[in-house]
PDB file of N, CA and C in Angstrom:
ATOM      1  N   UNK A   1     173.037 -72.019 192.646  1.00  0.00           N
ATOM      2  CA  UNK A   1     172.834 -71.536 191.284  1.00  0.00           C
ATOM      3  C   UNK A   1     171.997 -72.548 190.506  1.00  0.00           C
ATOM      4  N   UNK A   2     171.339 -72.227 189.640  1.00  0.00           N
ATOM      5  CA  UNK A   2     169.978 -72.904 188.803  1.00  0.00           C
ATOM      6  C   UNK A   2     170.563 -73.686 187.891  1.00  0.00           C
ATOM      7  N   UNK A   3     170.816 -74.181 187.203  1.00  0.00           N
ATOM      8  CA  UNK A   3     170.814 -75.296 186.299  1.00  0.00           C
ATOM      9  C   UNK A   3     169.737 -74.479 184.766  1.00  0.00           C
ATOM     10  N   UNK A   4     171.140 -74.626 183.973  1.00  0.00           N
ATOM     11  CA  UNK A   4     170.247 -73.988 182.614  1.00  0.00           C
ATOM     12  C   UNK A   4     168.766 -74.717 182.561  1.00  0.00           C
ATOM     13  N   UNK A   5     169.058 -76.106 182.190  1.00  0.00           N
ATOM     14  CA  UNK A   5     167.433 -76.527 182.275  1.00  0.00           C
ATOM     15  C   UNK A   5     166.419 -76.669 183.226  1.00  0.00           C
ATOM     16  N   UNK A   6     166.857 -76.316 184.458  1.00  0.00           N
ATOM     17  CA  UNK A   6     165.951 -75.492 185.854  1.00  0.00           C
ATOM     18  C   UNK A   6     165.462 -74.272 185.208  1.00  0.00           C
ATOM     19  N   UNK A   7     166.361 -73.723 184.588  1.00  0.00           N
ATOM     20  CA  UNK A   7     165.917 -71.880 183.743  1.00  0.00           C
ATOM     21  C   UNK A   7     164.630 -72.044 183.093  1.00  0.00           C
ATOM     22  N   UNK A   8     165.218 -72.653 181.926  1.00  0.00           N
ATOM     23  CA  UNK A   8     164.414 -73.389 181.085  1.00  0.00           C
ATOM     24  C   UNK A   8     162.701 -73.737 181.370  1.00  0.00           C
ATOM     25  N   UNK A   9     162.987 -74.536 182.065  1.00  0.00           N
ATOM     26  CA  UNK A   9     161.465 -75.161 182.733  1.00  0.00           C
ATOM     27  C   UNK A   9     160.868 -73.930 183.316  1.00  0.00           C
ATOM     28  N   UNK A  10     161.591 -73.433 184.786  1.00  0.00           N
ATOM     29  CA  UNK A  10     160.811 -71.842 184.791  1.00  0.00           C
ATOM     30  C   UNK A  10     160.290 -71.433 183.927  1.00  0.00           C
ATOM     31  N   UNK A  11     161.256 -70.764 182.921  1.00  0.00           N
ATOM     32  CA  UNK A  11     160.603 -69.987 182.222  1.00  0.00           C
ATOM     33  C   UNK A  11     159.793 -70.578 180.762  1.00  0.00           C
ATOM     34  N   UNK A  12     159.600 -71.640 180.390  1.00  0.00           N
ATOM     35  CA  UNK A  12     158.576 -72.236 180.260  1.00  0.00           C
ATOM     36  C   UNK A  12     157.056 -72.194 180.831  1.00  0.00           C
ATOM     37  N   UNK A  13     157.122 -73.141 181.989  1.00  0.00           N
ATOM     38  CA  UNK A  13     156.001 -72.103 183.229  1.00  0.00           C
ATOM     39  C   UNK A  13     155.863 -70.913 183.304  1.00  0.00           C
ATOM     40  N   UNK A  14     156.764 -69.972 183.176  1.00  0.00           N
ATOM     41  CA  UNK A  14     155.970 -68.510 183.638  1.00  0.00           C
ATOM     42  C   UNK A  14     155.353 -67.841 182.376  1.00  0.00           C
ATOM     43  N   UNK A  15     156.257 -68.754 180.998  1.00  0.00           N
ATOM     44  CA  UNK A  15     155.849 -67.658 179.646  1.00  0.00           C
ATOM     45  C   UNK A  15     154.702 -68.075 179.599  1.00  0.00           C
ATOM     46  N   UNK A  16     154.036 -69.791 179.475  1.00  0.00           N
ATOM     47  CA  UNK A  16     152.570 -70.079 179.286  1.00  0.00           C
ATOM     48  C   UNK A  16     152.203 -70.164 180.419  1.00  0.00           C
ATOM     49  N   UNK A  17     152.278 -69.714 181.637  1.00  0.00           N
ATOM     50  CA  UNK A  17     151.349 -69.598 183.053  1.00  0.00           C
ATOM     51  C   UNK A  17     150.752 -71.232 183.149  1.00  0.00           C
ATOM     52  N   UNK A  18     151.823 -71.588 183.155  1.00  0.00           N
ATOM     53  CA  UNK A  18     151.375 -73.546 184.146  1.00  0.00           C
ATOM     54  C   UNK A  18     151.091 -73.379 185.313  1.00  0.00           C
ATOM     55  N   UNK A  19     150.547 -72.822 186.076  1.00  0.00           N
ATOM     56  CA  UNK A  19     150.412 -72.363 187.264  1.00  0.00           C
ATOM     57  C   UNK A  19     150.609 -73.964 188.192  1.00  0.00           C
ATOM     58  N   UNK A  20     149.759 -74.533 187.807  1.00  0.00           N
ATOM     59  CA  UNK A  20     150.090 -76.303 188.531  1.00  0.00           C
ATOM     60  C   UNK A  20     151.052 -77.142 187.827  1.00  0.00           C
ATOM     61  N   UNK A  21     152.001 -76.708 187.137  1.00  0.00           N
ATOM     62  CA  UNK A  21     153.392 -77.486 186.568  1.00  0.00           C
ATOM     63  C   UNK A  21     154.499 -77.073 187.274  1.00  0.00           C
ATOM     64  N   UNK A  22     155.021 -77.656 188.333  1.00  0.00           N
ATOM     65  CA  UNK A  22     156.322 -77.611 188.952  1.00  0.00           C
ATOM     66  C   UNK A  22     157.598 -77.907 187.192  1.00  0.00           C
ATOM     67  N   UNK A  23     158.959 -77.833 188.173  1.00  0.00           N
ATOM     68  CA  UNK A  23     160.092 -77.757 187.175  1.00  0.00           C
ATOM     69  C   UNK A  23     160.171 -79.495 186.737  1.00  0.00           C
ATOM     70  N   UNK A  24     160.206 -80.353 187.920  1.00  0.00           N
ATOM     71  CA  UNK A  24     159.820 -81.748 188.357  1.00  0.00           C
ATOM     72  C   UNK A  24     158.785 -82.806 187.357  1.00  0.00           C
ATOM     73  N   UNK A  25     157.760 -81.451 186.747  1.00  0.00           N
ATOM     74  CA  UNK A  25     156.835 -82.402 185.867  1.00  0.00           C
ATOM     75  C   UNK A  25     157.026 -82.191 184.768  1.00  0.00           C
ATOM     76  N   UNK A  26     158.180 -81.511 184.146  1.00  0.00           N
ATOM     77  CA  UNK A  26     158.207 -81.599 182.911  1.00  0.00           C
ATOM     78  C   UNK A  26     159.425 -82.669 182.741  1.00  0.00           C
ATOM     79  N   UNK A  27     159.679 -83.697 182.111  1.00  0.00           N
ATOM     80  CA  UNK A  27     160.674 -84.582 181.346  1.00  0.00           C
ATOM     81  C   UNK A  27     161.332 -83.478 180.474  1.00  0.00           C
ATOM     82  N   UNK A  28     162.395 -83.538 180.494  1.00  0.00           N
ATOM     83  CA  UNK A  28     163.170 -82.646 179.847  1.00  0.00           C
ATOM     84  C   UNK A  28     163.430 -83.570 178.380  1.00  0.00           C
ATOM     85  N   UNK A  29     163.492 -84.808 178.063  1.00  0.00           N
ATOM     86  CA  UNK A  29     163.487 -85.372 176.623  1.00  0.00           C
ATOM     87  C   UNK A  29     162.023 -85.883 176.311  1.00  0.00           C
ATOM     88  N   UNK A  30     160.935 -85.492 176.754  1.00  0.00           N
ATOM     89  CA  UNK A  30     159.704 -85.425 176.287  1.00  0.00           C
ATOM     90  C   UNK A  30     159.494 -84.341 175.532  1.00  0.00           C
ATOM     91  N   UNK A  31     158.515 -84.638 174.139  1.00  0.00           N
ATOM     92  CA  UNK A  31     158.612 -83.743 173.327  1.00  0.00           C
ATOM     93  C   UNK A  31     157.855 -82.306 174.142  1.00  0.00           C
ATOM     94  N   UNK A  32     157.920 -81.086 173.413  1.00  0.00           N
ATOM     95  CA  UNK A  32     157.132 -79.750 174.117  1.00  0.00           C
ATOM     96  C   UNK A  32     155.879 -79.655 173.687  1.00  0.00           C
ATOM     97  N   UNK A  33     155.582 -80.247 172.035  1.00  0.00           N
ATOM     98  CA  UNK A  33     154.128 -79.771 171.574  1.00  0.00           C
ATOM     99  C   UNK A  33     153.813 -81.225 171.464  1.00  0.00           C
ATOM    100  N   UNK A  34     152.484 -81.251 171.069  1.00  0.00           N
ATOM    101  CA  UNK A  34     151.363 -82.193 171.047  1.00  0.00           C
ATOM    102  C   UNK A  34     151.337 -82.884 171.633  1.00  0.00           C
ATOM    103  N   UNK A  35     151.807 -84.671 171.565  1.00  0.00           N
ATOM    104  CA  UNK A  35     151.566 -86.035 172.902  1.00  0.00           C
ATOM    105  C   UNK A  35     152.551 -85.199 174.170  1.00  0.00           C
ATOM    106  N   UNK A  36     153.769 -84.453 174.285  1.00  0.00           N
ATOM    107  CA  UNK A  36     154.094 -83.784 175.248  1.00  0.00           C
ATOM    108  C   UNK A  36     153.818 -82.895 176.473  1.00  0.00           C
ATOM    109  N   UNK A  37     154.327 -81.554 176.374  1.00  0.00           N
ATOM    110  CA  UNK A  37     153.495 -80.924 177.349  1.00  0.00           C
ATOM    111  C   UNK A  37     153.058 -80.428 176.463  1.00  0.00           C
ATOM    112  N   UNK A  38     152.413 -80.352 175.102  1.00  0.00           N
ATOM    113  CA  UNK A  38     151.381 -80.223 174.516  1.00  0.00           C
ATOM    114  C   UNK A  38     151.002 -78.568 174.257  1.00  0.00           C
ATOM    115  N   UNK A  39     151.823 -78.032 173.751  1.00  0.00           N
ATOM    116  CA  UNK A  39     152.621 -76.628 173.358  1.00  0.00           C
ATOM    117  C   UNK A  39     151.847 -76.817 172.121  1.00  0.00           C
ATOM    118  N   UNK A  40     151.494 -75.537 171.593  1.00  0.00           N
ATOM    119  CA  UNK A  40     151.154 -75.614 170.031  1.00  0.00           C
ATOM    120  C   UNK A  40     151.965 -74.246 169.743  1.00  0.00           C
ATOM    121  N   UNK A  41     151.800 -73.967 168.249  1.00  0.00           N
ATOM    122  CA  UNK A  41     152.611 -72.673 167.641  1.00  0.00           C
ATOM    123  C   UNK A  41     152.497 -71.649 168.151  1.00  0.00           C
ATOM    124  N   UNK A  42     151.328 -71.164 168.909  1.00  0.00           N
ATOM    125  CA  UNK A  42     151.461 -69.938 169.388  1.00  0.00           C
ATOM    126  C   UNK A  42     152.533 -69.550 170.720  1.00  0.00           C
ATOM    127  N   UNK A  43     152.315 -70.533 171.261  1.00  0.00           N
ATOM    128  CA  UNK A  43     153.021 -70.966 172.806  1.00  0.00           C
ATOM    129  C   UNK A  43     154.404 -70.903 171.826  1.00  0.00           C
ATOM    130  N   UNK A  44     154.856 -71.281 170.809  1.00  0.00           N
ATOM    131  CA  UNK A  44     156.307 -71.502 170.451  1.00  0.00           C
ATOM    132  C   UNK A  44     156.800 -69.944 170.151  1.00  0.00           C
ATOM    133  N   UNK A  45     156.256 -69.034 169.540  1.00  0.00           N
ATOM    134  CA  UNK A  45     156.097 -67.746 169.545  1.00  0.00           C
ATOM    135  C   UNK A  45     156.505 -67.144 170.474  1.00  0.00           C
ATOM    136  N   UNK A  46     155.756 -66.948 171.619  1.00  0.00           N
ATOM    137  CA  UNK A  46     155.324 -66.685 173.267  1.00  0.00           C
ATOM    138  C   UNK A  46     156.710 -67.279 173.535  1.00  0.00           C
ATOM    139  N   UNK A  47     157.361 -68.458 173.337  1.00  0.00           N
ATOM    140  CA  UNK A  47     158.328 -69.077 173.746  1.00  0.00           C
ATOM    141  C   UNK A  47     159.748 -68.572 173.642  1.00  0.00           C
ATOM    142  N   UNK A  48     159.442 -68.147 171.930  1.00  0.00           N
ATOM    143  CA  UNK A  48     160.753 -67.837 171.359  1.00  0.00           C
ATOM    144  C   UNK A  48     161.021 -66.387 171.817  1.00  0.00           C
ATOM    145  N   UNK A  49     159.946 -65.524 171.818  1.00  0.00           N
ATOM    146  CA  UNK A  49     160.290 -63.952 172.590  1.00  0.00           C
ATOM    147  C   UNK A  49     160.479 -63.713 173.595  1.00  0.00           C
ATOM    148  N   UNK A  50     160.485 -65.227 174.642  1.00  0.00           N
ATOM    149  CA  UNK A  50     161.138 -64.936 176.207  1.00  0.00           C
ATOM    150  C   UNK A  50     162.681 -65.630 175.621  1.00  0.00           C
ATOM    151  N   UNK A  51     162.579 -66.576 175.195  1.00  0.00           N
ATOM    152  CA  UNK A  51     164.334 -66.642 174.953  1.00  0.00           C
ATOM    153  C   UNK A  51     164.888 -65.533 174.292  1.00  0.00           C
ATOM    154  N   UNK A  52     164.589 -64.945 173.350  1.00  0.00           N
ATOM    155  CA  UNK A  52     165.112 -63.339 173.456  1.00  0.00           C
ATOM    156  C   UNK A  52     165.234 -62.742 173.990  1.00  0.00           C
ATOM    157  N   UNK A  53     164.475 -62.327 175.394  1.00  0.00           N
ATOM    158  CA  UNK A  53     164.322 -61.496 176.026  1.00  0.00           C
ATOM    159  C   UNK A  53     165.430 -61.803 177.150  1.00  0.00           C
ATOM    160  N   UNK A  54     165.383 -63.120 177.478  1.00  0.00           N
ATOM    161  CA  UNK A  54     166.033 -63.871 178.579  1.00  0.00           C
ATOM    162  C   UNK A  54     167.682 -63.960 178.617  1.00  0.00           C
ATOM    163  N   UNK A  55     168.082 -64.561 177.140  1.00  0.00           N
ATOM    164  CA  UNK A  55     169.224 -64.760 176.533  1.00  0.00           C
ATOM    165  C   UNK A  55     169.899 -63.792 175.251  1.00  0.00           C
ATOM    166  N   UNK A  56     169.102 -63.248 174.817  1.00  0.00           N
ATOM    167  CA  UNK A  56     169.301 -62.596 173.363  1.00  0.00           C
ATOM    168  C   UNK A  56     168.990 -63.423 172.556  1.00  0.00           C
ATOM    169  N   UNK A  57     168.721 -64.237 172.057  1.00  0.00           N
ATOM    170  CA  UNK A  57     168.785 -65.391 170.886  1.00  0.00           C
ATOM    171  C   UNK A  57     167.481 -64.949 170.441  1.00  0.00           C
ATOM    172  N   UNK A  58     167.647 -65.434 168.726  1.00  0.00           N
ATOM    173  CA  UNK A  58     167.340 -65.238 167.564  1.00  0.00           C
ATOM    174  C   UNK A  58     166.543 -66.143 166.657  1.00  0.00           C
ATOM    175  N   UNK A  59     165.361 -66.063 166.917  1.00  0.00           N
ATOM    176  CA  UNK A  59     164.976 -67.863 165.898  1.00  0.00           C
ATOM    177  C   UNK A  59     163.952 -67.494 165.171  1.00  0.00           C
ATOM    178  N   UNK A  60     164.287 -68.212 164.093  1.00  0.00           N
ATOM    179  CA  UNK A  60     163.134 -67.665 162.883  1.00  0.00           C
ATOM    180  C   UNK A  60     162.085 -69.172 163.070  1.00  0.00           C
ATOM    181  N   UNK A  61     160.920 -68.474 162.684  1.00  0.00           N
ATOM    182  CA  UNK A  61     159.783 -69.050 163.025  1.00  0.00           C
ATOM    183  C   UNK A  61     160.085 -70.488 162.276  1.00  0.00           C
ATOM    184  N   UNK A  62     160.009 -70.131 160.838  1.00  0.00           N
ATOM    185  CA  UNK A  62     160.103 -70.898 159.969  1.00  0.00           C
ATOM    186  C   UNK A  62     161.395 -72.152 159.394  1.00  0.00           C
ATOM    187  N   UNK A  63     162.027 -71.998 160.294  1.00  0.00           N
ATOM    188  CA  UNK A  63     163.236 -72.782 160.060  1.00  0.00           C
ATOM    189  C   UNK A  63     163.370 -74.008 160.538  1.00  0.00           C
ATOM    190  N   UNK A  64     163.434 -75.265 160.235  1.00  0.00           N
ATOM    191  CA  UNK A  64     163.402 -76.655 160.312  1.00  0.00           C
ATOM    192  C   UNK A  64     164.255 -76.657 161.828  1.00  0.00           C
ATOM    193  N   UNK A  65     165.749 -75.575 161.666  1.00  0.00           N
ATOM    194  CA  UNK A  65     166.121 -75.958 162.917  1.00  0.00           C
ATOM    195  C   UNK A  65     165.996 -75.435 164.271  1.00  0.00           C
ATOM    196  N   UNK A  66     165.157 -74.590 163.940  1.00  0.00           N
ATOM    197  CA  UNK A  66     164.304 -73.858 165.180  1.00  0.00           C
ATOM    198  C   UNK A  66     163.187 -75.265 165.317  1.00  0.00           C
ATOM    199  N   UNK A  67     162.672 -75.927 164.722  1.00  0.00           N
ATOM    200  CA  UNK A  67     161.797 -76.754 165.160  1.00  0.00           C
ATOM    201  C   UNK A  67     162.444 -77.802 165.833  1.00  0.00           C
ATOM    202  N   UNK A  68     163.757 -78.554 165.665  1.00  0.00           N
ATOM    203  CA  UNK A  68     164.160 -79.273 166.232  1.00  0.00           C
ATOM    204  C   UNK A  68     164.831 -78.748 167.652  1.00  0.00           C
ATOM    205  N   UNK A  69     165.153 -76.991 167.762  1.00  0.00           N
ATOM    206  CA  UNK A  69     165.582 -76.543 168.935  1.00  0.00           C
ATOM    207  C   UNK A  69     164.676 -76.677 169.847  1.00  0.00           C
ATOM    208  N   UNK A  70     163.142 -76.554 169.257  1.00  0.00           N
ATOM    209  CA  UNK A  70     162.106 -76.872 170.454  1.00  0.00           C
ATOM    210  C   UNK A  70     161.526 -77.911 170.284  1.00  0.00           C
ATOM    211  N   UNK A  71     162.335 -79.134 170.234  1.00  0.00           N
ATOM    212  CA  UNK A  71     161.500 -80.205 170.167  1.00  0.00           C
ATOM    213  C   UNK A  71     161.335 -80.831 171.735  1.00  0.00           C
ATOM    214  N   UNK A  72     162.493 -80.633 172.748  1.00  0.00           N
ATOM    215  CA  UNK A  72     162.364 -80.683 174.110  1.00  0.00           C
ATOM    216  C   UNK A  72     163.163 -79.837 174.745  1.00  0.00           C
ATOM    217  N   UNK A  73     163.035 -79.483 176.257  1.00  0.00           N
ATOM    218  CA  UNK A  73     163.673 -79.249 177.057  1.00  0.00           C
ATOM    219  C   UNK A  73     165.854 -79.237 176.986  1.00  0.00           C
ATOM    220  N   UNK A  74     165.822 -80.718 176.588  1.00  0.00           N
ATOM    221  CA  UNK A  74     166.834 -80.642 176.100  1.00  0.00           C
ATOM    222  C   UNK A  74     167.465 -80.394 175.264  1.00  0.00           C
ATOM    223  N   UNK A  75     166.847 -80.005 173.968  1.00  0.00           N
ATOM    224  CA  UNK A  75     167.362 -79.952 172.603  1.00  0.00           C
ATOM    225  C   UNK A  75     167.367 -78.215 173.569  1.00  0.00           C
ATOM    226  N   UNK A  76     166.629 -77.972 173.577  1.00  0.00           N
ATOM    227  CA  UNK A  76     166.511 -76.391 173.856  1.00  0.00           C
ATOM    228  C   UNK A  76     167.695 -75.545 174.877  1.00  0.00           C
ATOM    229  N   UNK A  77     168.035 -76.488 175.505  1.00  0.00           N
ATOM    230  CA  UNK A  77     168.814 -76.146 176.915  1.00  0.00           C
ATOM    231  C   UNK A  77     170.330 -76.344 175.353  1.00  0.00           C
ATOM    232  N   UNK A  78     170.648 -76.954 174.738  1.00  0.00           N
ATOM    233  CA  UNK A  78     171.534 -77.668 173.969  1.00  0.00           C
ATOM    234  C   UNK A  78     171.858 -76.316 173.458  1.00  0.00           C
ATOM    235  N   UNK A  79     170.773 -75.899 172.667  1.00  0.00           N
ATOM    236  CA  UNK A  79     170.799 -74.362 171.742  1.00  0.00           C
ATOM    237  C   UNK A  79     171.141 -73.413 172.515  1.00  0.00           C
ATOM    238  N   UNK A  80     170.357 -73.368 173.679  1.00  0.00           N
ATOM    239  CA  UNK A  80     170.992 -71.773 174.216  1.00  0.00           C
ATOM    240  C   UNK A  80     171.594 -71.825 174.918  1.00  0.00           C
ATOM    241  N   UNK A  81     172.671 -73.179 175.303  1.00  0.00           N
ATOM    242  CA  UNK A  81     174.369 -73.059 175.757  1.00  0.00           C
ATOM    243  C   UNK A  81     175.044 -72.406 174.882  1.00  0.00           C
ATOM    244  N   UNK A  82     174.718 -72.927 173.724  1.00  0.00           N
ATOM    245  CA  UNK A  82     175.741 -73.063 172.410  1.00  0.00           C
ATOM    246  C   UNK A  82     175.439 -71.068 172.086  1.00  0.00           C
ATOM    247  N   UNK A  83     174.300 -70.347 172.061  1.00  0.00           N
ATOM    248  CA  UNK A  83     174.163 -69.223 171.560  1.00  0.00           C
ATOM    249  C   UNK A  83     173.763 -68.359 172.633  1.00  0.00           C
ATOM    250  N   UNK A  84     173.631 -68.390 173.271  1.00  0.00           N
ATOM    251  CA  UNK A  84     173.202 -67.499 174.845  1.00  0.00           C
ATOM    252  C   UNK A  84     173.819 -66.166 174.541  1.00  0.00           C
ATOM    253  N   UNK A  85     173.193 -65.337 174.549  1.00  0.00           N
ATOM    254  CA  UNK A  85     174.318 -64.079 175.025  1.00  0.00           C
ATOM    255  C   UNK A  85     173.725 -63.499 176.667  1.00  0.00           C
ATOM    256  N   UNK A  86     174.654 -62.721 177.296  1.00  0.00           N
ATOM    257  CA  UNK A  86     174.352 -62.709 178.809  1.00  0.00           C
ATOM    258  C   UNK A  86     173.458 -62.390 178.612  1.00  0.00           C
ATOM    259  N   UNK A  87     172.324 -62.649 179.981  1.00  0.00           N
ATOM    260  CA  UNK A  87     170.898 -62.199 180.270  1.00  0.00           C
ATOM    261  C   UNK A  87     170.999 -60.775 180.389  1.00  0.00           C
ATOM    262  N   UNK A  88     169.761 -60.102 179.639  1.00  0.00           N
ATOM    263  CA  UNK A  88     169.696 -58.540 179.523  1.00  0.00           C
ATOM    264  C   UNK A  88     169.330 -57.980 180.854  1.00  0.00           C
ATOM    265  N   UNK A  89     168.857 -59.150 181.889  1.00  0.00           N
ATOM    266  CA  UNK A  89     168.167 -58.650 183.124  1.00  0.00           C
ATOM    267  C   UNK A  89     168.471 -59.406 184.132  1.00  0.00           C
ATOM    268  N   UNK A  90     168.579 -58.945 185.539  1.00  0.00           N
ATOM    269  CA  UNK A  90     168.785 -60.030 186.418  1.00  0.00           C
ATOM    270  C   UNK A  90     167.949 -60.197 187.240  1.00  0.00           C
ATOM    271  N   UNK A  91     167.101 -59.950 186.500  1.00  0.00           N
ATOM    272  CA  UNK A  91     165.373 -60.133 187.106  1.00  0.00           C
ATOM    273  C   UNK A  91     165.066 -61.433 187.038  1.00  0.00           C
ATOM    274  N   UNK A  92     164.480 -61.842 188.109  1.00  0.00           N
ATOM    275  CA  UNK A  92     164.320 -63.670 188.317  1.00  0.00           C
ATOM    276  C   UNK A  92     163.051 -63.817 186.874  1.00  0.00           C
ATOM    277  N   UNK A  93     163.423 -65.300 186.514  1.00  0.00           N
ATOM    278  CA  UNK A  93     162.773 -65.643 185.002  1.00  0.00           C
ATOM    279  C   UNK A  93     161.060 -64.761 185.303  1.00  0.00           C
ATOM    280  N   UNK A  94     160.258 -65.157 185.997  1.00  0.00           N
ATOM    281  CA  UNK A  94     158.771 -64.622 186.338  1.00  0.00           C
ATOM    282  C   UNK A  94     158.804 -62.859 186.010  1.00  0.00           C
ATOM    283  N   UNK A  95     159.726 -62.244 186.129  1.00  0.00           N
ATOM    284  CA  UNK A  95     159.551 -60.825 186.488  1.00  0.00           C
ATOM    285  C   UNK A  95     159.837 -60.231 185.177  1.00  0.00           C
ATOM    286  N   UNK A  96     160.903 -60.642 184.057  1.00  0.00           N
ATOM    287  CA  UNK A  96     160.784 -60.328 182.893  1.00  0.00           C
ATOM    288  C   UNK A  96     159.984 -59.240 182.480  1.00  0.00           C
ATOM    289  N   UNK A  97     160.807 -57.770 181.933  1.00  0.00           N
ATOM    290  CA  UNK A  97     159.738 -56.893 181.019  1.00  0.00           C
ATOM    291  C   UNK A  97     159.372 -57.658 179.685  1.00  0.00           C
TER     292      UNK A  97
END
């Protein structure tokens, strides 16, 4: 069984197509946007509608603590322990409608 932040990183990779980023090259307490893996707002968007899709969860664009939920891997894995609702699909992370 996967490891939430194994999930995570997947589906990271599959929402922005890292095609050459294994799970391995992302630091999970390295930030996600800019000196990081270098994510900008749109990618956070793109980001936040696969964790909906994935988990159910809910994040408003604009909210200070949605910015600190994606500030890494871990802050992120942190949030959607805490709010997860079961996955709508048991379609492996890549296959997602």
């Amino acid at each position: 069984m996967q490891t939430l932040e194994a999930e995570i990183k997947e589906l990271i990779i599959s929402t922005m197509a890292l095609e050459d980023t294994t799970p391995d090259d992302i630091d999970s307490a390295a930030p996600l946007f800019n000196e990081g893996l270098g994510l900008d707002s749109i990618d956070a968007l793109e980001l936040g509608l696969a964790l909906h899709k994935r988990y159910g969860l809910t994040l408003s664009a604009d909210s200070e603590a949605t910015r600190r939920h994606f500030s890494s891997v871990q802050a992120l894995c942190a949030f959607v322990a805490a709010n997860r609702h079961q996955p709508q699909s048991s379609l492996p992370v890549g296959q997602l409608a």
